[in-house]
PDB file of N, CA and C in Angstrom:
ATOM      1  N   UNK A   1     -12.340 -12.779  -3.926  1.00  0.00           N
ATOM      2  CA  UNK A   1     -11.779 -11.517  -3.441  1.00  0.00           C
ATOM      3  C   UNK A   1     -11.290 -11.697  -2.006  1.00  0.00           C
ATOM      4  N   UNK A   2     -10.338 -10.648  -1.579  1.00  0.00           N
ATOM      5  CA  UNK A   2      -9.516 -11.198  -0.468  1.00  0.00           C
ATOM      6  C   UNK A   2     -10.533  -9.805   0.543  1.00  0.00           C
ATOM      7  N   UNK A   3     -10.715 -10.410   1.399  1.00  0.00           N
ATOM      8  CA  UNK A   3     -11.182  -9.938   2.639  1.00  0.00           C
ATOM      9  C   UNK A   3     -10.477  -9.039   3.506  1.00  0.00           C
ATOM     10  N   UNK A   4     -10.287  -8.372   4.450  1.00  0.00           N
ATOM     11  CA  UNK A   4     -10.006  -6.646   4.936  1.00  0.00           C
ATOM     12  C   UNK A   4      -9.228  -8.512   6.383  1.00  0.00           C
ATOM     13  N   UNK A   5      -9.447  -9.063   6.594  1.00  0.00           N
ATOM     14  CA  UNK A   5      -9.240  -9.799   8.328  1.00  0.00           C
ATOM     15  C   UNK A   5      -8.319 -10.872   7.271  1.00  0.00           C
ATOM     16  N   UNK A   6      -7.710 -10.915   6.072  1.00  0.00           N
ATOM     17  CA  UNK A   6      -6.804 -11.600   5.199  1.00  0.00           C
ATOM     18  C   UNK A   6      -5.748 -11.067   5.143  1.00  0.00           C
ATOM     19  N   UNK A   7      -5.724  -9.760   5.402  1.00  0.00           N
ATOM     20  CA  UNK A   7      -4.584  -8.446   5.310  1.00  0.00           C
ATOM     21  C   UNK A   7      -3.729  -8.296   6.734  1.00  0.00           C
ATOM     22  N   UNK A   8      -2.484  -8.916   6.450  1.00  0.00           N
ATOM     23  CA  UNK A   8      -1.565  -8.868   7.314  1.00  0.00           C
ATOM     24  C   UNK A   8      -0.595  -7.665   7.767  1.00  0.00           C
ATOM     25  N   UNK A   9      -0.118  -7.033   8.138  1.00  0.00           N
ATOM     26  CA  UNK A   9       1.288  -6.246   8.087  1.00  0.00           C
ATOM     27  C   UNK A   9       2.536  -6.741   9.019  1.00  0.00           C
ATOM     28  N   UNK A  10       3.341  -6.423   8.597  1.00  0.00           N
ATOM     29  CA  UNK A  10       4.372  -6.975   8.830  1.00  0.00           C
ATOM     30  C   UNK A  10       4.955  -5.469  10.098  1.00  0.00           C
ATOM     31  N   UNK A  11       5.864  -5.787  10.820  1.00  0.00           N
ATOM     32  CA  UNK A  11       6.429  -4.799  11.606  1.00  0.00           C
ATOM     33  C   UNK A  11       6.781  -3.724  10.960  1.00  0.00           C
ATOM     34  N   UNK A  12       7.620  -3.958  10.131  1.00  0.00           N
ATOM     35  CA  UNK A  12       7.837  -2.851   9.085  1.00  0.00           C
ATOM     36  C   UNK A  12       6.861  -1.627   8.546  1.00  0.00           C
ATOM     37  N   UNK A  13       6.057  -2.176   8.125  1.00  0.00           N
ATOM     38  CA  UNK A  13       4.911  -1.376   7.675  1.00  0.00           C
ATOM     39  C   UNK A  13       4.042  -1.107   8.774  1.00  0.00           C
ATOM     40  N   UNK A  14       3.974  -1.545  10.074  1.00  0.00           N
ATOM     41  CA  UNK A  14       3.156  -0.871  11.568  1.00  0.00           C
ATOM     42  C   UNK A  14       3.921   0.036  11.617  1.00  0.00           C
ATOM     43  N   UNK A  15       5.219  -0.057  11.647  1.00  0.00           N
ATOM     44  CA  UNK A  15       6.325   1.311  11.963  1.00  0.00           C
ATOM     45  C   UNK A  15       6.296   2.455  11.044  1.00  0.00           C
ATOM     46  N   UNK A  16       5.684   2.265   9.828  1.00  0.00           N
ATOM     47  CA  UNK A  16       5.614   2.829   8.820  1.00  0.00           C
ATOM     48  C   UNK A  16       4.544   4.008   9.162  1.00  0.00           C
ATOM     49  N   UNK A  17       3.345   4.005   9.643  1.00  0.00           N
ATOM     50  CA  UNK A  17       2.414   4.710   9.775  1.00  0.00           C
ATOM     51  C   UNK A  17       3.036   5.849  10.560  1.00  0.00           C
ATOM     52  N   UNK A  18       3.663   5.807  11.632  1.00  0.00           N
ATOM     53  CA  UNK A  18       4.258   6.942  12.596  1.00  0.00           C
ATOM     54  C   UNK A  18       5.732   7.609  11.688  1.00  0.00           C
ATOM     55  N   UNK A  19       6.749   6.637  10.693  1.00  0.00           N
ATOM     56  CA  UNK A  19       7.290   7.762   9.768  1.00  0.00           C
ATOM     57  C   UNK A  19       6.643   8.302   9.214  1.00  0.00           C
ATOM     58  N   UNK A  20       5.730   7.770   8.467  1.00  0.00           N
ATOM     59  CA  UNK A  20       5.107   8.833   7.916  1.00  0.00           C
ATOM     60  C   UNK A  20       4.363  10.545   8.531  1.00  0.00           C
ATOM     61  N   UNK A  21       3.912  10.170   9.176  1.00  0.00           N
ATOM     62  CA  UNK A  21       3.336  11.373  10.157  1.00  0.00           C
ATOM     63  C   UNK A  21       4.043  12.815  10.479  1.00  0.00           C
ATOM     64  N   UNK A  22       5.577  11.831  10.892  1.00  0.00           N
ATOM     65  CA  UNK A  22       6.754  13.314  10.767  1.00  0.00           C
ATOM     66  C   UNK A  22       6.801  13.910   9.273  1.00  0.00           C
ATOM     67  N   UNK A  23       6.617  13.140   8.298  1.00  0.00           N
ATOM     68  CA  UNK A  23       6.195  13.801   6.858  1.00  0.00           C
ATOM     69  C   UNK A  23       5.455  14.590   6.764  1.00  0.00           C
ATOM     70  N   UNK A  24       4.099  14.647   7.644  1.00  0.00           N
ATOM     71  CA  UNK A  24       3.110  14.886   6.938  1.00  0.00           C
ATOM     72  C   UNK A  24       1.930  14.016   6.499  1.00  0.00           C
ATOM     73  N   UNK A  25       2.479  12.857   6.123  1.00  0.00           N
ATOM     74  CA  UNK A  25       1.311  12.002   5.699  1.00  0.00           C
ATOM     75  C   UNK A  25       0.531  10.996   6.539  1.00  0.00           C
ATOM     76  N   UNK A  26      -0.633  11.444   7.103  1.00  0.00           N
ATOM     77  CA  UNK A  26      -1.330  10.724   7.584  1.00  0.00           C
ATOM     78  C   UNK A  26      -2.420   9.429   7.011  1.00  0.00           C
ATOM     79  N   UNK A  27      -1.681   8.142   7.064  1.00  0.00           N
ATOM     80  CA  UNK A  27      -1.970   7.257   6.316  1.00  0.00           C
ATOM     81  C   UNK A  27      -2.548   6.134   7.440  1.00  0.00           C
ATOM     82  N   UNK A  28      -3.291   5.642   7.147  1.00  0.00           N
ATOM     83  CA  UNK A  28      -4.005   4.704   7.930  1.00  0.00           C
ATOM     84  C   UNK A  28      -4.192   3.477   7.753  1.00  0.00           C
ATOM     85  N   UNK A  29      -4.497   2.265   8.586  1.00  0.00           N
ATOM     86  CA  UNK A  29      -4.396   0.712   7.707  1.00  0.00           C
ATOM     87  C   UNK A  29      -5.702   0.720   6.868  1.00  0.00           C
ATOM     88  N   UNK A  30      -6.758   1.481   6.967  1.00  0.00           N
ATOM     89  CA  UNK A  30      -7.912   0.999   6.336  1.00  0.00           C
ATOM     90  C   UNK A  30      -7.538   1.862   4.657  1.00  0.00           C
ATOM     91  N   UNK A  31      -6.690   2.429   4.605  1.00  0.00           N
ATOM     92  CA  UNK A  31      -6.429   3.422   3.301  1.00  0.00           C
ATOM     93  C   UNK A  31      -5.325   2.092   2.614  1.00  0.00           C
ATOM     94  N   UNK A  32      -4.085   1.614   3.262  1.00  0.00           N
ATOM     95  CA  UNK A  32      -3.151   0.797   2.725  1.00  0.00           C
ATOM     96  C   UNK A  32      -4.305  -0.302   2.086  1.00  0.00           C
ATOM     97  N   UNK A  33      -5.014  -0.859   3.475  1.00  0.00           N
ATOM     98  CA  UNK A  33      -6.335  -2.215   2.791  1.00  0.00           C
ATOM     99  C   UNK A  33      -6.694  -1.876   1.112  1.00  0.00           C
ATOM    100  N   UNK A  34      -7.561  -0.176   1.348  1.00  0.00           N
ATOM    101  CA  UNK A  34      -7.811  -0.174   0.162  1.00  0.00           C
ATOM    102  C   UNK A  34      -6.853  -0.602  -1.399  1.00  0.00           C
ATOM    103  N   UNK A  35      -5.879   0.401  -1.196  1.00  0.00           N
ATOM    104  CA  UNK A  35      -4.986   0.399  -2.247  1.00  0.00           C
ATOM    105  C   UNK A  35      -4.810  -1.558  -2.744  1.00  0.00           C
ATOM    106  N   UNK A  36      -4.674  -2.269  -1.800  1.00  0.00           N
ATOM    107  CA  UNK A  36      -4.290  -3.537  -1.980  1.00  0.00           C
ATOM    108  C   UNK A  36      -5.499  -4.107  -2.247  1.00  0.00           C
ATOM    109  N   UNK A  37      -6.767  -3.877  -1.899  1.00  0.00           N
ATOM    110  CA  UNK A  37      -7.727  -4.666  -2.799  1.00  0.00           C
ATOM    111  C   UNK A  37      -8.479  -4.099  -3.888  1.00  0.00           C
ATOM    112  N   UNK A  38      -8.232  -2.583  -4.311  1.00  0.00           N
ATOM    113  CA  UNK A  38      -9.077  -1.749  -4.865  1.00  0.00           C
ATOM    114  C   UNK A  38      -7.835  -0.952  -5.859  1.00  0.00           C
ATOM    115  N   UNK A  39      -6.676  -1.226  -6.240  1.00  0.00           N
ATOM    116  CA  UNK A  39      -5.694  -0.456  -6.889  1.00  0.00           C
ATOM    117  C   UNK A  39      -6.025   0.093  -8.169  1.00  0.00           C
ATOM    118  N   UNK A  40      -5.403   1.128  -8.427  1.00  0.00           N
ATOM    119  CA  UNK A  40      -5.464   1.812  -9.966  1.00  0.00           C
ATOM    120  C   UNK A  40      -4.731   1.250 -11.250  1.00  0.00           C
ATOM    121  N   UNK A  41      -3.645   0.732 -10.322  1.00  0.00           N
ATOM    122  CA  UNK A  41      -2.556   0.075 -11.008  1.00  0.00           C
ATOM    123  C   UNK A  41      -1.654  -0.968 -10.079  1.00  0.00           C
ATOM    124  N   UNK A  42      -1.238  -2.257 -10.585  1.00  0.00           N
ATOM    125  CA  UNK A  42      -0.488  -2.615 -10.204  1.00  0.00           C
ATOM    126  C   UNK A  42       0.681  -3.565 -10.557  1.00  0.00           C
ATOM    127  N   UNK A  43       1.565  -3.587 -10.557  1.00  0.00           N
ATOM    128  CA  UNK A  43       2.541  -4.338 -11.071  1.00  0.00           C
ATOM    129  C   UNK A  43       3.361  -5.465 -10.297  1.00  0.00           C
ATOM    130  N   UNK A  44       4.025  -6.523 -10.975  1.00  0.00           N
ATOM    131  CA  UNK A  44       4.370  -7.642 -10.575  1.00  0.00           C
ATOM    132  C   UNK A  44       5.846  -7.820 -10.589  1.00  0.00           C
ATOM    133  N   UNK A  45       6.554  -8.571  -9.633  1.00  0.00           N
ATOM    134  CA  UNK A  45       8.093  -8.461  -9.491  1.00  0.00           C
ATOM    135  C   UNK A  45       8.333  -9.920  -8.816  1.00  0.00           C
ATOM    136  N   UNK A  46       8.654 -10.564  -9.145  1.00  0.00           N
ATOM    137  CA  UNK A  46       8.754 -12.154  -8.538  1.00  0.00           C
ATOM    138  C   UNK A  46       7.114 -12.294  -8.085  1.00  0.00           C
ATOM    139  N   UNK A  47       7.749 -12.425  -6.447  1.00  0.00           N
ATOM    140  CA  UNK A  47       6.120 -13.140  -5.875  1.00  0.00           C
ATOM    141  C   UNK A  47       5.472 -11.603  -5.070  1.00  0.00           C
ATOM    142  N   UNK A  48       5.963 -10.380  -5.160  1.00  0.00           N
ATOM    143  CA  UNK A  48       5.630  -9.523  -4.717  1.00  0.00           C
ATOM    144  C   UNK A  48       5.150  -8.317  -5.880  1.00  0.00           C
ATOM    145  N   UNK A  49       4.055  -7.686  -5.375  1.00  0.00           N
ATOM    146  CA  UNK A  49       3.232  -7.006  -5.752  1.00  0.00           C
ATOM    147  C   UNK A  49       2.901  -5.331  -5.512  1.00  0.00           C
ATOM    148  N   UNK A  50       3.031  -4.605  -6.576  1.00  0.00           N
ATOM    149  CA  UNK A  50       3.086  -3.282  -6.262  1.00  0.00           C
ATOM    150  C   UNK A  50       1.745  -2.320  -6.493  1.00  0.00           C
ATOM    151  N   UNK A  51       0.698  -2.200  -5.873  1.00  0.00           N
ATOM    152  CA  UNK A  51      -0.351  -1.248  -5.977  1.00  0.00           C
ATOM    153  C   UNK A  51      -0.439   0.083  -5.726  1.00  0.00           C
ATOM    154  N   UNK A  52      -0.803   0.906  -6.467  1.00  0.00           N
ATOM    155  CA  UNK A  52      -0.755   2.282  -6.092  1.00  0.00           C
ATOM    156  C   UNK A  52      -2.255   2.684  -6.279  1.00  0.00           C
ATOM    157  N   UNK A  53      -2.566   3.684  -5.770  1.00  0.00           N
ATOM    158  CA  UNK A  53      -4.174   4.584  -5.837  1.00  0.00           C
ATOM    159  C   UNK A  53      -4.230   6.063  -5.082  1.00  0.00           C
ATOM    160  N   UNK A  54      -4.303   6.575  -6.028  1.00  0.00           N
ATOM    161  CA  UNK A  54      -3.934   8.143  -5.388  1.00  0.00           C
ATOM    162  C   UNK A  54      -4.738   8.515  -4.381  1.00  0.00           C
ATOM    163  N   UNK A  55      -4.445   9.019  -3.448  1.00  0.00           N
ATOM    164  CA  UNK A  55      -4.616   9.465  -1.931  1.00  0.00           C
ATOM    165  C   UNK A  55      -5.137  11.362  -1.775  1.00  0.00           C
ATOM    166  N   UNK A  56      -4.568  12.180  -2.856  1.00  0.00           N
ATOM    167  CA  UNK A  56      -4.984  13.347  -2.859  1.00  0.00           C
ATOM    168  C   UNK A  56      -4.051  13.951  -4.092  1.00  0.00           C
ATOM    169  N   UNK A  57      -4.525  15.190  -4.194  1.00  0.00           N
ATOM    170  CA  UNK A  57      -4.641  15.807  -5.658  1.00  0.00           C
ATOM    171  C   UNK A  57      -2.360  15.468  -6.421  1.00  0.00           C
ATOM    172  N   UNK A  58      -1.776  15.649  -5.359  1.00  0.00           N
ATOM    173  CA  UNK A  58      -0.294  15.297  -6.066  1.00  0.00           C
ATOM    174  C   UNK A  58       0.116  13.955  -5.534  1.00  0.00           C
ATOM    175  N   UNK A  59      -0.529  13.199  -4.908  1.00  0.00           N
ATOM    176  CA  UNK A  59       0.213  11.992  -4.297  1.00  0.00           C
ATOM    177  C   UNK A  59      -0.484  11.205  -4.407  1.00  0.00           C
ATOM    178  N   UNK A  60       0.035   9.609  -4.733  1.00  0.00           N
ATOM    179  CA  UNK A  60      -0.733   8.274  -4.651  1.00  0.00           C
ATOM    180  C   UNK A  60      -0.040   7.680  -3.270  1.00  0.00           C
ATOM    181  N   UNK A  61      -0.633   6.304  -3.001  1.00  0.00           N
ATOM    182  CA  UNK A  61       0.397   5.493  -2.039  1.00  0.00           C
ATOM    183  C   UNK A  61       0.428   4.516  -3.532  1.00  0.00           C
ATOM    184  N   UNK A  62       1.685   4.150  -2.910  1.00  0.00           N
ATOM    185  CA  UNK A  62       2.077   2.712  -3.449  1.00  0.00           C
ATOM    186  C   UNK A  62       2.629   1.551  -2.468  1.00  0.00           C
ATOM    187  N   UNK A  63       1.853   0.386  -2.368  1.00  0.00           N
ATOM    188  CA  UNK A  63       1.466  -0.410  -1.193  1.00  0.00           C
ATOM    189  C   UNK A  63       2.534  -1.828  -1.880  1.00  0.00           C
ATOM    190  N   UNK A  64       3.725  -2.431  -1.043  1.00  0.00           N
ATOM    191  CA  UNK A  64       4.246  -3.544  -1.528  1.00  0.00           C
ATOM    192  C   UNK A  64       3.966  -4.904  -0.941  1.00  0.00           C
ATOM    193  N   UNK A  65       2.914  -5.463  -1.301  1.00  0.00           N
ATOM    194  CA  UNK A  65       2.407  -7.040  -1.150  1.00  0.00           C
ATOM    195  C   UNK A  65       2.557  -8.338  -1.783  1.00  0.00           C
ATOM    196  N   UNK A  66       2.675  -9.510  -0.858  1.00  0.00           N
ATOM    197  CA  UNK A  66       2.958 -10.723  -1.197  1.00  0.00           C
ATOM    198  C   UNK A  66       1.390 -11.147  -0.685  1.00  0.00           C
ATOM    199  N   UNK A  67       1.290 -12.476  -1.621  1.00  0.00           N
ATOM    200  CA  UNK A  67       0.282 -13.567  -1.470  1.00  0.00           C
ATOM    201  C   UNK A  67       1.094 -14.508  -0.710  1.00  0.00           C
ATOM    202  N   UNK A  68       0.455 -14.405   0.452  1.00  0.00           N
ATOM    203  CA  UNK A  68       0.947 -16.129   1.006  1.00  0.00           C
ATOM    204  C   UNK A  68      -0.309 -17.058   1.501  1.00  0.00           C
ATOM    205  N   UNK A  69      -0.464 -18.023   2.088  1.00  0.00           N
ATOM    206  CA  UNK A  69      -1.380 -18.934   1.760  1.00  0.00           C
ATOM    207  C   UNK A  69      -2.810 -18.181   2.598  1.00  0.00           C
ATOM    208  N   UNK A  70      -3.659 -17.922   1.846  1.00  0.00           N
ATOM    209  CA  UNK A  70      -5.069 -17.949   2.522  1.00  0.00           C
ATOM    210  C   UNK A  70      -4.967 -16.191   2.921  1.00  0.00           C
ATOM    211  N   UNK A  71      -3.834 -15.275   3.107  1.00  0.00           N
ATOM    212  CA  UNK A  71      -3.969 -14.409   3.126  1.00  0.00           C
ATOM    213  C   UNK A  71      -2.966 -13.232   2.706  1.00  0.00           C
ATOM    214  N   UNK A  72      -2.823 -11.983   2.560  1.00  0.00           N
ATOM    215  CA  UNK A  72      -2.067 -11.051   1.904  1.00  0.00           C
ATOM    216  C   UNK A  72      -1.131 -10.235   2.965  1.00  0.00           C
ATOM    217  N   UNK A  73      -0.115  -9.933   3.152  1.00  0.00           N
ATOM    218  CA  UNK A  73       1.264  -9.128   3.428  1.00  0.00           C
ATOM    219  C   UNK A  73       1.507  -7.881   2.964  1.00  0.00           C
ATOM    220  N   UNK A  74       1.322  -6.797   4.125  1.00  0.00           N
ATOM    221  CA  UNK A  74       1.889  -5.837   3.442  1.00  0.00           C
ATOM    222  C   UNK A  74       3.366  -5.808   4.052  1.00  0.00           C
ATOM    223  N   UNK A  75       4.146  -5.719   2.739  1.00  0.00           N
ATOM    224  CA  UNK A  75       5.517  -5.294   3.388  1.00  0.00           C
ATOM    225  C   UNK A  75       5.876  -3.791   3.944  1.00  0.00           C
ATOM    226  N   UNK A  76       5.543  -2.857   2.799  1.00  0.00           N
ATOM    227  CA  UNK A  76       5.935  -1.630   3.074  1.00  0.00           C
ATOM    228  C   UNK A  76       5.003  -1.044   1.586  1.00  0.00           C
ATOM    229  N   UNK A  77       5.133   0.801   2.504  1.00  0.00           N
ATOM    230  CA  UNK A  77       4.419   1.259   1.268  1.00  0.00           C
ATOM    231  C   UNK A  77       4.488   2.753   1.819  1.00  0.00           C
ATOM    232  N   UNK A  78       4.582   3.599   0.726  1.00  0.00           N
ATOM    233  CA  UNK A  78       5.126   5.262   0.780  1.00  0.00           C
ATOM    234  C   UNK A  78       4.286   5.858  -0.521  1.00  0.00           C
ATOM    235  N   UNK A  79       4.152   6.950  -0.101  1.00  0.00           N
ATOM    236  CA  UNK A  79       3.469   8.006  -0.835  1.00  0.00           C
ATOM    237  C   UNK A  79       4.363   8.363  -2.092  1.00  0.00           C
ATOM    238  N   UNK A  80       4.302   8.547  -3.240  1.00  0.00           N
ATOM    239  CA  UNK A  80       5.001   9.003  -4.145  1.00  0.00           C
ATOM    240  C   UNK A  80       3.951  10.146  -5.447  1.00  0.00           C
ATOM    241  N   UNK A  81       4.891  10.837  -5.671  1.00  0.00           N
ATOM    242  CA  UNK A  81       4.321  11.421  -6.700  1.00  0.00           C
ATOM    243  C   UNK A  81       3.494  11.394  -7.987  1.00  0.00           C
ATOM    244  N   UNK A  82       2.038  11.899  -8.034  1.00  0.00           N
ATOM    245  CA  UNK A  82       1.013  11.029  -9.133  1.00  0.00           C
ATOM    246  C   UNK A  82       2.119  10.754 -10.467  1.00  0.00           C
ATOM    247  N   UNK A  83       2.600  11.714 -10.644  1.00  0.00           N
ATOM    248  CA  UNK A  83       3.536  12.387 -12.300  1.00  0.00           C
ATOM    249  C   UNK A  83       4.230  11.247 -12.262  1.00  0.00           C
ATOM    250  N   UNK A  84       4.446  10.542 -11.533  1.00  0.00           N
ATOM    251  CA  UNK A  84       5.538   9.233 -11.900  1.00  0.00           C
ATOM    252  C   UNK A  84       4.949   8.386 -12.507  1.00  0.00           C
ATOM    253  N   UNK A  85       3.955   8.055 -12.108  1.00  0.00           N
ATOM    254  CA  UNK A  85       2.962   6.975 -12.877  1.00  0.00           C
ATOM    255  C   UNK A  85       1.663   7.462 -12.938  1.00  0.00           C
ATOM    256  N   UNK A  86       1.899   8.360 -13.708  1.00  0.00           N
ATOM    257  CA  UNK A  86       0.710   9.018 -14.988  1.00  0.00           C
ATOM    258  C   UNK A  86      -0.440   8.632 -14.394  1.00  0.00           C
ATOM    259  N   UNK A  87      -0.992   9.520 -13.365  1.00  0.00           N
ATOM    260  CA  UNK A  87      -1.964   9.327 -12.568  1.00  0.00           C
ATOM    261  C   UNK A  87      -2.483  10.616 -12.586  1.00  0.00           C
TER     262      UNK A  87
END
């Protein structure tokens, strides 16, 4: 199992936490961690990886990660609607 100090982010997704906020959604790195080691669901697309785990009663996150050597990448990741993926 991959460890919480294995979990990288990329600029993208640091910048990500403060868009979100003007949303509304207050999302945190220890909530993204979860989703990426603890997901409900997740699906595969080349070498990148899509986890989602619902966050509150209409919304999941869905977290987009790569494996690279010895530790994990988040690229990016946004709140979307449970009803999309039957959550």
């Amino acid at each position: 199992m991959t460890s919480v100090s294995e979990v990288k982010f990329t600029r993208h997704a640091l910048e990500k936490f403060d868009s979100l906020k003007r949303y509304g959604f207050h999302i945190d790195e220890s909530q993204v961690v979860d989703v990426v080691l603890n997901p409900e669901h997740v699906e595969r697309r080349d070498n990148q990886f899509f986890a989602v785990k619902l966050i509150d009663s209409k919304h999941a996150l869905r977290v987009v990660y790569e494996k690279r050597k010895g530790f994990l990448v988040v690229i990016t990741f946004y709140p979307v609607r449970r009803e999309r993926y039957d959550l």
